[in-house]
Protein backbone atom coordinates (compact mmCIF):
# COMPACT_ATOMS: atom_id res chain seq x y z
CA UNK A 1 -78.47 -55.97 22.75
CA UNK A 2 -81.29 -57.44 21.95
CA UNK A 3 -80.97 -56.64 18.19
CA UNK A 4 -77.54 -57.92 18.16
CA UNK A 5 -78.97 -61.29 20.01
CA UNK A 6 -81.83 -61.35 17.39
CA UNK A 7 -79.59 -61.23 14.53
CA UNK A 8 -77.02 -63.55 15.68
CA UNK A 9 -79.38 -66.06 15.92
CA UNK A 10 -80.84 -65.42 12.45
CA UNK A 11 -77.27 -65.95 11.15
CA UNK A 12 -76.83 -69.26 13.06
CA UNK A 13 -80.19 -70.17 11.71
CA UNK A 14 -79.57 -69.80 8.17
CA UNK A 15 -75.83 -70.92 8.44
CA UNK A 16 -77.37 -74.62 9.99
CA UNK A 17 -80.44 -74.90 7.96
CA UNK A 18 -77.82 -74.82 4.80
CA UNK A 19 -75.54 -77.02 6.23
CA UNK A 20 -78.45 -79.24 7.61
CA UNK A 21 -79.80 -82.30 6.30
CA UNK A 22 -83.31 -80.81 5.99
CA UNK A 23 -83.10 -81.18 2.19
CA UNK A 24 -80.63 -83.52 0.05
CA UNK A 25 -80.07 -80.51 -2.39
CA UNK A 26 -77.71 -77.87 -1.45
CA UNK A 27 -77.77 -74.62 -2.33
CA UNK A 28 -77.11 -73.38 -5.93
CA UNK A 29 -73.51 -72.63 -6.16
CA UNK A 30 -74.11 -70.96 -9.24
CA UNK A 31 -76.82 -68.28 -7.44
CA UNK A 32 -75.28 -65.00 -7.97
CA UNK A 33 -74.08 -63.31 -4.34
CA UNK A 34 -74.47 -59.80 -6.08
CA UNK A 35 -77.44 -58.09 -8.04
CA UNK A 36 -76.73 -56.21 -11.40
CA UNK A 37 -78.60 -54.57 -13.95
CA UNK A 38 -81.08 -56.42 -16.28
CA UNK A 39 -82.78 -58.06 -12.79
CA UNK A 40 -86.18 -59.36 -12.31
CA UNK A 41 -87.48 -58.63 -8.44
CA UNK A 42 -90.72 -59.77 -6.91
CA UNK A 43 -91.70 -58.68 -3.38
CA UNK A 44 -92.51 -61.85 -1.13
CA UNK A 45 -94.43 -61.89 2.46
CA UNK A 46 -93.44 -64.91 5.09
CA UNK A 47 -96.48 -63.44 7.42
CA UNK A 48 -99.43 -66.05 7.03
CA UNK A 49 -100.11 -68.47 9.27
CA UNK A 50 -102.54 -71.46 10.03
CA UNK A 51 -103.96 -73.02 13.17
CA UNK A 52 -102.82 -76.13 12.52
CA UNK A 53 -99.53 -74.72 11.65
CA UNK A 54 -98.41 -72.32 13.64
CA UNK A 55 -101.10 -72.55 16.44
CA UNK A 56 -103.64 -69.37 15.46
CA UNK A 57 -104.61 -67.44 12.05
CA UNK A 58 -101.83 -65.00 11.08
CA UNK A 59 -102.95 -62.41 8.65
CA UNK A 60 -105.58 -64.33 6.75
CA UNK A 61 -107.98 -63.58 9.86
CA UNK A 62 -107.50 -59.77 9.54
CA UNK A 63 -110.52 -57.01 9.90
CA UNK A 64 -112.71 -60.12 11.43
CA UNK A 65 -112.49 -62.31 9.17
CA UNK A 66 -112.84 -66.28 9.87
CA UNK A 67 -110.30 -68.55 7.90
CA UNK A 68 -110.47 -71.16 6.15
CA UNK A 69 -113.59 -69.85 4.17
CA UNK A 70 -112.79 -66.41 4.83
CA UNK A 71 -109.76 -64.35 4.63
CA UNK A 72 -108.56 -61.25 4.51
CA UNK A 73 -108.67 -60.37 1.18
CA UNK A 74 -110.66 -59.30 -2.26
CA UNK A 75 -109.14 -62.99 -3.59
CA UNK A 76 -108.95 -66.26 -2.30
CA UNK A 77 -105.57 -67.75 -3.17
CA UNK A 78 -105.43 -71.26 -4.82
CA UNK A 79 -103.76 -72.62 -2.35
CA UNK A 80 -106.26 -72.07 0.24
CA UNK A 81 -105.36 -70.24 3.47
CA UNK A 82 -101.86 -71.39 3.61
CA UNK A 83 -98.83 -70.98 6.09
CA UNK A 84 -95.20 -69.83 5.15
CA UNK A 85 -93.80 -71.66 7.68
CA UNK A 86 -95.31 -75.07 6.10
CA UNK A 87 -91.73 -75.87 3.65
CA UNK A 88 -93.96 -77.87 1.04
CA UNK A 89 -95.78 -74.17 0.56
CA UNK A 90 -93.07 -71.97 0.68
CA UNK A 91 -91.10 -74.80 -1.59
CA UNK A 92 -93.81 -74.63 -4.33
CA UNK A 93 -93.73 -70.70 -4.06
CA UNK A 94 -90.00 -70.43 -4.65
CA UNK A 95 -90.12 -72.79 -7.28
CA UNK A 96 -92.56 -70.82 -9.44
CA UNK A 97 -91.14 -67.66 -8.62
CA UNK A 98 -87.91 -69.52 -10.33
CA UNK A 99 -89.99 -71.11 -13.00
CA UNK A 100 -91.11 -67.65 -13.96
CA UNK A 101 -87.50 -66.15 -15.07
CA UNK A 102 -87.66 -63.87 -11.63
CA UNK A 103 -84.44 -63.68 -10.50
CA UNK A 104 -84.82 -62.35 -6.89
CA UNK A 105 -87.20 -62.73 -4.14
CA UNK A 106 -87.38 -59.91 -1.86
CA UNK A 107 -88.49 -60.83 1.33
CA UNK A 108 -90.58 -58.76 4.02
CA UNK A 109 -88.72 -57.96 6.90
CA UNK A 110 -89.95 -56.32 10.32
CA UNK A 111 -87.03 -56.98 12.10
CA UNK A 112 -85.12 -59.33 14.41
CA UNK A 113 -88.03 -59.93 16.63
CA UNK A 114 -90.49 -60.45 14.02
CA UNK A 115 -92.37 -63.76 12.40
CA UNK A 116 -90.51 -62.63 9.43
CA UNK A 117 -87.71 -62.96 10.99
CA UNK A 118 -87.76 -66.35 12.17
CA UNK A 119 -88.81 -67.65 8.83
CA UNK A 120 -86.32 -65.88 6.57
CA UNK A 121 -83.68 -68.98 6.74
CA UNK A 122 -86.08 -71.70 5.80
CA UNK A 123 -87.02 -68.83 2.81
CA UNK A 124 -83.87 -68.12 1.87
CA UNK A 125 -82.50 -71.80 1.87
CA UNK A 126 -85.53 -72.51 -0.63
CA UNK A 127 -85.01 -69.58 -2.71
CA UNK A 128 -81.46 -70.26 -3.20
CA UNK A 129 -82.05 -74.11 -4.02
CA UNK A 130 -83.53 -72.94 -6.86
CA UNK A 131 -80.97 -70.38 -8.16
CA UNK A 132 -82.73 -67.24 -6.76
CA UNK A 133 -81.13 -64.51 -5.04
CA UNK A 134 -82.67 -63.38 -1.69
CA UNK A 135 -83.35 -59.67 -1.04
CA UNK A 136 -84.69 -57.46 2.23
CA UNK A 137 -87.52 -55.02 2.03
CA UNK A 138 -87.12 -53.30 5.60
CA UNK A 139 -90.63 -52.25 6.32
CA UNK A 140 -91.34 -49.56 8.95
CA UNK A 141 -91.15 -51.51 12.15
CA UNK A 142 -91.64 -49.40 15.58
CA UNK A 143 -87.87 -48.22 16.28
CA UNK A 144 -86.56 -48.54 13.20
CA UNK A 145 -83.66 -46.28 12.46
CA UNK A 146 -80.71 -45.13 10.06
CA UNK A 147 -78.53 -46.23 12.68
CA UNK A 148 -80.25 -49.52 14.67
CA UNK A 149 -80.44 -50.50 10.73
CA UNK A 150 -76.35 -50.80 10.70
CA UNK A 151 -75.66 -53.85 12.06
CA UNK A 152 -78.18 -55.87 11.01
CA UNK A 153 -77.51 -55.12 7.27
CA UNK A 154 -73.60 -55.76 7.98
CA UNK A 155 -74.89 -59.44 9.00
CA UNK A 156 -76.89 -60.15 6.65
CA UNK A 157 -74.20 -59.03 4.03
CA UNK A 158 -72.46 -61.76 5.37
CA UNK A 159 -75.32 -64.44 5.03
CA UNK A 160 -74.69 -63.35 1.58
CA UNK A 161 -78.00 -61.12 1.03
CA UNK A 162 -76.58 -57.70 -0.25
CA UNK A 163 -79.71 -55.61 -1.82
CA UNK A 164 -82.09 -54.23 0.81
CA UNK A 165 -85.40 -52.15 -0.75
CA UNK A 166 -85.87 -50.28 2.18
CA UNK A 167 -90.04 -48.92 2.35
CA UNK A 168 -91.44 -45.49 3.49
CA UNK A 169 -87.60 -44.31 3.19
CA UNK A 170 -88.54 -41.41 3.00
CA UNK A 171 -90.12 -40.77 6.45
CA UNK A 172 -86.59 -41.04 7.78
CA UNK A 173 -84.39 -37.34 6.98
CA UNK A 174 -81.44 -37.42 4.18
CA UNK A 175 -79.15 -36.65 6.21
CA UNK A 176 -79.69 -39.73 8.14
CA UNK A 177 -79.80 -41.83 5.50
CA UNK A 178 -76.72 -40.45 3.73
CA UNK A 179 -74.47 -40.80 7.30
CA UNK A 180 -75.52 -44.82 7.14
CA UNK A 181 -74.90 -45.32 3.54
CA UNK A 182 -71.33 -43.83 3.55
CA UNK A 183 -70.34 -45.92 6.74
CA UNK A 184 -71.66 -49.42 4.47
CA UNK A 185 -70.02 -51.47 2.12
CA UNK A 186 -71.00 -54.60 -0.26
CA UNK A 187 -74.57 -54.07 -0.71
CA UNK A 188 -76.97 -52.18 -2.26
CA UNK A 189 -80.06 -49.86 0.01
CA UNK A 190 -82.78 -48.70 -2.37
CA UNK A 191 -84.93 -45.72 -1.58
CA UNK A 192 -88.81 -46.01 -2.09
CA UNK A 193 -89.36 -42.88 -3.90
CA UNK A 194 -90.29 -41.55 -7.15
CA UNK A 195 -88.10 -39.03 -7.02
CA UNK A 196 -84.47 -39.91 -7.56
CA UNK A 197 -83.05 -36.61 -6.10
CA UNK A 198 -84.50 -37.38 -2.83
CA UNK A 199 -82.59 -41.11 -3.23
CA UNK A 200 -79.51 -39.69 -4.01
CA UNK A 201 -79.70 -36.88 -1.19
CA UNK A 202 -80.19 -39.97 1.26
CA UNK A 203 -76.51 -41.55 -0.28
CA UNK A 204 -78.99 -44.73 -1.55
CA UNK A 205 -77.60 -46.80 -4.46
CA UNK A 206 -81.06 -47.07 -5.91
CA UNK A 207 -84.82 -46.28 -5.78
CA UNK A 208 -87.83 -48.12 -6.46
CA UNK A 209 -91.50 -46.77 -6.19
CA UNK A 210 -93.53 -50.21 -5.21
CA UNK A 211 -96.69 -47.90 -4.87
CA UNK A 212 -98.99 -49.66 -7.88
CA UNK A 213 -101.79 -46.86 -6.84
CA UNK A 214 -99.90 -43.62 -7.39
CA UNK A 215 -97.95 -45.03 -10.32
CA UNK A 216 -98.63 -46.57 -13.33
CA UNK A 217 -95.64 -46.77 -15.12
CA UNK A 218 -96.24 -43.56 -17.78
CA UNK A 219 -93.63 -42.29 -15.10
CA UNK A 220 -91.45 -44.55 -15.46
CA UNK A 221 -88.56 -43.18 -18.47
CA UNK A 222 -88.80 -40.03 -17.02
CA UNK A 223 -87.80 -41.12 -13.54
CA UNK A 224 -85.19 -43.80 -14.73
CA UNK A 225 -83.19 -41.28 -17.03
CA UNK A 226 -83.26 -38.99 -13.89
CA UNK A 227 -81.97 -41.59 -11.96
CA UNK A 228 -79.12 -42.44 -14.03
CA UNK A 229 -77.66 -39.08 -14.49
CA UNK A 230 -77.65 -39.27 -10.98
CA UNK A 231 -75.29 -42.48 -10.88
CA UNK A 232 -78.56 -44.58 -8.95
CA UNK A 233 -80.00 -48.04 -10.04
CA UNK A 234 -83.48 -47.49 -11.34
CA UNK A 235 -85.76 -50.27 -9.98
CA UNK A 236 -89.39 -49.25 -10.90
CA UNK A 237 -92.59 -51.10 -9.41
CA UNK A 238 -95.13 -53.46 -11.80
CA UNK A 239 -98.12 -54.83 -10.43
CA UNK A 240 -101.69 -55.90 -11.45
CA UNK A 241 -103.70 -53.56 -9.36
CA UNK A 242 -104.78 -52.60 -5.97
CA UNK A 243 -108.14 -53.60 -3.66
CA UNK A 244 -107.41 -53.60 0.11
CA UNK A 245 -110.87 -52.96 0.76
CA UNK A 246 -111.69 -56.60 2.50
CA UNK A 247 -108.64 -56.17 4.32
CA UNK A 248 -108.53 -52.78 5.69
CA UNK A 249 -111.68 -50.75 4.61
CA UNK A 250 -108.84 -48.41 2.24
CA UNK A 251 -111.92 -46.99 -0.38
CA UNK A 252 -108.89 -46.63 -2.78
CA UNK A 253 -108.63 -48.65 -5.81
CA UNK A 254 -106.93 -49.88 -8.75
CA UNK A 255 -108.94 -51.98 -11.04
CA UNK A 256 -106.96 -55.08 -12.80
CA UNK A 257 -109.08 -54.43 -15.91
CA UNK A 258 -108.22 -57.96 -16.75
CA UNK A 259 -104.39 -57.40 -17.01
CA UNK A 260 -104.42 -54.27 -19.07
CA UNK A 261 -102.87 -51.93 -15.80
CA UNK A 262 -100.39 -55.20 -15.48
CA UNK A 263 -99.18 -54.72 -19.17
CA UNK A 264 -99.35 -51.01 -19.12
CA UNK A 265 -97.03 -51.52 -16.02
CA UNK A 266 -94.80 -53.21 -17.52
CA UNK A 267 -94.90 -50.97 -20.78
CA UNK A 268 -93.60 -48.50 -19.12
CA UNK A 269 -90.69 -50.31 -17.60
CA UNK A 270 -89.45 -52.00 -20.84
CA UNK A 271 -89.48 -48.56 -22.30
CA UNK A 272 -87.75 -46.97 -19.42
CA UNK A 273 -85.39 -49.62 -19.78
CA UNK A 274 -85.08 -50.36 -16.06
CA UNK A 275 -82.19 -51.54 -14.11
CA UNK A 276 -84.51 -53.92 -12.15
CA UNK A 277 -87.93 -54.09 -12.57
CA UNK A 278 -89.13 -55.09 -9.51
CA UNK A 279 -93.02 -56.53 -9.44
CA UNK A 280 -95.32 -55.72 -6.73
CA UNK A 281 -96.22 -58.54 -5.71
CA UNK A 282 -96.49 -62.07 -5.62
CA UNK A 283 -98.31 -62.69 -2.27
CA UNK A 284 -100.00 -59.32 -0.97
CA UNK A 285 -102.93 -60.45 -0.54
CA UNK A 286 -103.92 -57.28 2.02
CA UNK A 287 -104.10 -54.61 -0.79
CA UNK A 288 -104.39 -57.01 -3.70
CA UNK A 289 -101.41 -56.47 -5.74
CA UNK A 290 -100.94 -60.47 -5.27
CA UNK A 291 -99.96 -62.61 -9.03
CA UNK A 292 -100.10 -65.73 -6.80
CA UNK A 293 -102.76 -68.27 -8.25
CA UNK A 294 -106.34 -67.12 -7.26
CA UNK A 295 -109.15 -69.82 -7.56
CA UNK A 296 -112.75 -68.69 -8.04
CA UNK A 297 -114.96 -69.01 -5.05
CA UNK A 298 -118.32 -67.66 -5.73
CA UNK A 299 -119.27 -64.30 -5.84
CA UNK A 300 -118.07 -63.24 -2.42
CA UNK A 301 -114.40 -62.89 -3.68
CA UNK A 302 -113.00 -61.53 -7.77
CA UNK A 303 -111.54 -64.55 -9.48
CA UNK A 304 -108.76 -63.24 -12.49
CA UNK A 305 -111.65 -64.63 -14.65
CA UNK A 306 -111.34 -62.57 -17.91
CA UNK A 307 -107.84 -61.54 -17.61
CA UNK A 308 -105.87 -62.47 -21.30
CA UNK A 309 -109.24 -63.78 -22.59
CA UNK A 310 -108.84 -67.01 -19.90
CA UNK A 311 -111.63 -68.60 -17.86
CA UNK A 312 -111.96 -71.30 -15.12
CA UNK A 313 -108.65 -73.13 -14.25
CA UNK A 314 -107.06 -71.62 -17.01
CA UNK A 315 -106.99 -68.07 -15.62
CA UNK A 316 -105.86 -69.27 -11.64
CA UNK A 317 -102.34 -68.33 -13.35
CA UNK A 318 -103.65 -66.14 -15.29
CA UNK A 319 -100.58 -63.11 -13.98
CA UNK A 320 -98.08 -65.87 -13.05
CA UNK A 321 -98.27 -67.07 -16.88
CA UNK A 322 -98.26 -63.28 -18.05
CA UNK A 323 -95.08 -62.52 -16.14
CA UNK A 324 -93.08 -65.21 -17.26
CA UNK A 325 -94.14 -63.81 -20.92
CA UNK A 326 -93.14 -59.76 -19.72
CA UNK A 327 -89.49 -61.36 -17.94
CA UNK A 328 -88.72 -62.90 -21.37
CA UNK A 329 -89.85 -60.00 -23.15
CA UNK A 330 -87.37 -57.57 -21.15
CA UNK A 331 -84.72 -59.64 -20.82
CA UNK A 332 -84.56 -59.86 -24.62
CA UNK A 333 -85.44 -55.92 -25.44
């Protein structure tokens, strides 16, 4: 019941912001209500916070660090320690996301209870002023099920969001998987694997690997001509690199080598031709996969210094300016 409850009042949120007068532009009539091949994804988290904000540090305070001159992570964003429920933030975000030829923003989701949840209207209402689609990635919240997913997909298919990327899928039996994606219809669930047998034994429409540490895109033809002799949308995962050390104390790493894993990502998903390419991420600032503008604080955090030859103020957008160039370059292929 309480699911249900939580989820109703998601829908009645998103129905009234659109309808509101919190903005004097409505949403893009043209946005398409259905993904397709030949898609640009970026994965999206609503989960900061601010003091002033939101009343206490969400997420930028993690493994003891002390925002505003500290946060959680190898990077210090542009922005500064921001808040995604402050509209002027999230409205900047969407509108570069936009700005670079993305198509999609694919919003973290831990369920009706969560922060997330509360925030995906005022996300989606900003994403879709700008003519992007709005997408789920279901993470692994405690209870989450096959079947406790069912009705909260079949209302938010009728919000009009209709691809959910659904992360550590795998976790979860086939069989399990398969019995939910038979009962749905109108939308699209995508597996997180690598391995598009496992996708298809689960009944998904599509898989997409988001893990930027145990891929790196040589995979990438292999696993999307796999995927399309089995009938599934191939959705492979870019991303610049991975440092969650700050964050979590995870030893593993990724270096950026000033965009060359970036470009090698993407290589590999031009020449796999991808369905969707689906870029991990714009604002994970945890493990470090972020493209978001970085500014250089002093030798306590990287700066994207070096990356494409750029220095200084120049190289803040150093991967947003690089992806616009790799969305061009596959959408003209």
């Amino acid at each position: 019941m309480r699911r249900t409850l939580g989820l109703l009042a998601a829908v009645i949120a998103t129905a009234a912001l659109l309808s509101s007068g919190a903005s004097s532009r409505l949403v893009n009539p043209a946005a398409p209500d259905a993904g397709g091949v030949g898609e640009v994804a970026i994965f999206y988290y609503p989960w900061y916070g601010t003091e002033r904000d939101d009343g206490q540090w969400q997420h930028w305070q993690q493994n003891g660090h002390s925002p505003p001159t500290q946060v959680a992570s190898g990077w210090f964003p542009a922005r500064g320690p921001y808040s995604s429920s402050d509209v002027s933030v999230v409205r900047a975000q969407m509108r570069e996301i936009a700005a670079m030829g993305v198509q999609t923003v694919i919003v973290s989701w831990w369920g009706t209870q969560s922060t997330e949840a509360t925030r995906l209207p005022i996300v989606s209402q900003l994403a879709r002023q700008v003519g992007l689609r709005v997408a789920l990635h279901v993470e692994p919240f405690k209870g989450r099920t096959p079947s406790s997913l069912e009705d909260d997909i079949n209302g938010f298919l009728a919000t009009g969001i209709t691809d959910f990327y659904v992360y550590d899928s795998t976790l979860t039996a086939d069989a399990d998987w398969a019995e939910l994606n038979e009962r749905l219809s109108g939308g699209r669930l995508f597996a997180n694997t690598g391995k598009p047998g496992k996708a298809r034994a689960g009944g998904f429409d599509g898989l997409y690997t988001y893990d930027v540490l145990l891929h790196d895109g040589s995979s990438f033809p292999r696993i999307c001509a796999s995927a399309r002799r089995l009938g599934l949308v191939c959705a492979p995962s870019v991303g610049p690199g991975f440092d969650a050390v700050r964050a979590t104390g995870d030893a593993r790493v990724r270096e950026r080598a000033h965009g060359r894993v970036y470009d090698r990502m993407w290589r590999g998903a031009v020449r796999a031709d991808a369905d969707v390419v689906t870029i991990t991420s714009y604002n994970e600032w945890h493990e470090g996969t972020q493209i978001e503008a970085a500014r250089n604080v002093g030798q306590s955090y990287a700066s994207y210094d070096g990356a494409y030859g750029l220095t200084g103020r120049a190289a803040q957008r150093a991967y947003i300016d690089r992806t616009t160039m790799w969305v061009k370059r596959y959408n003209t292929r």
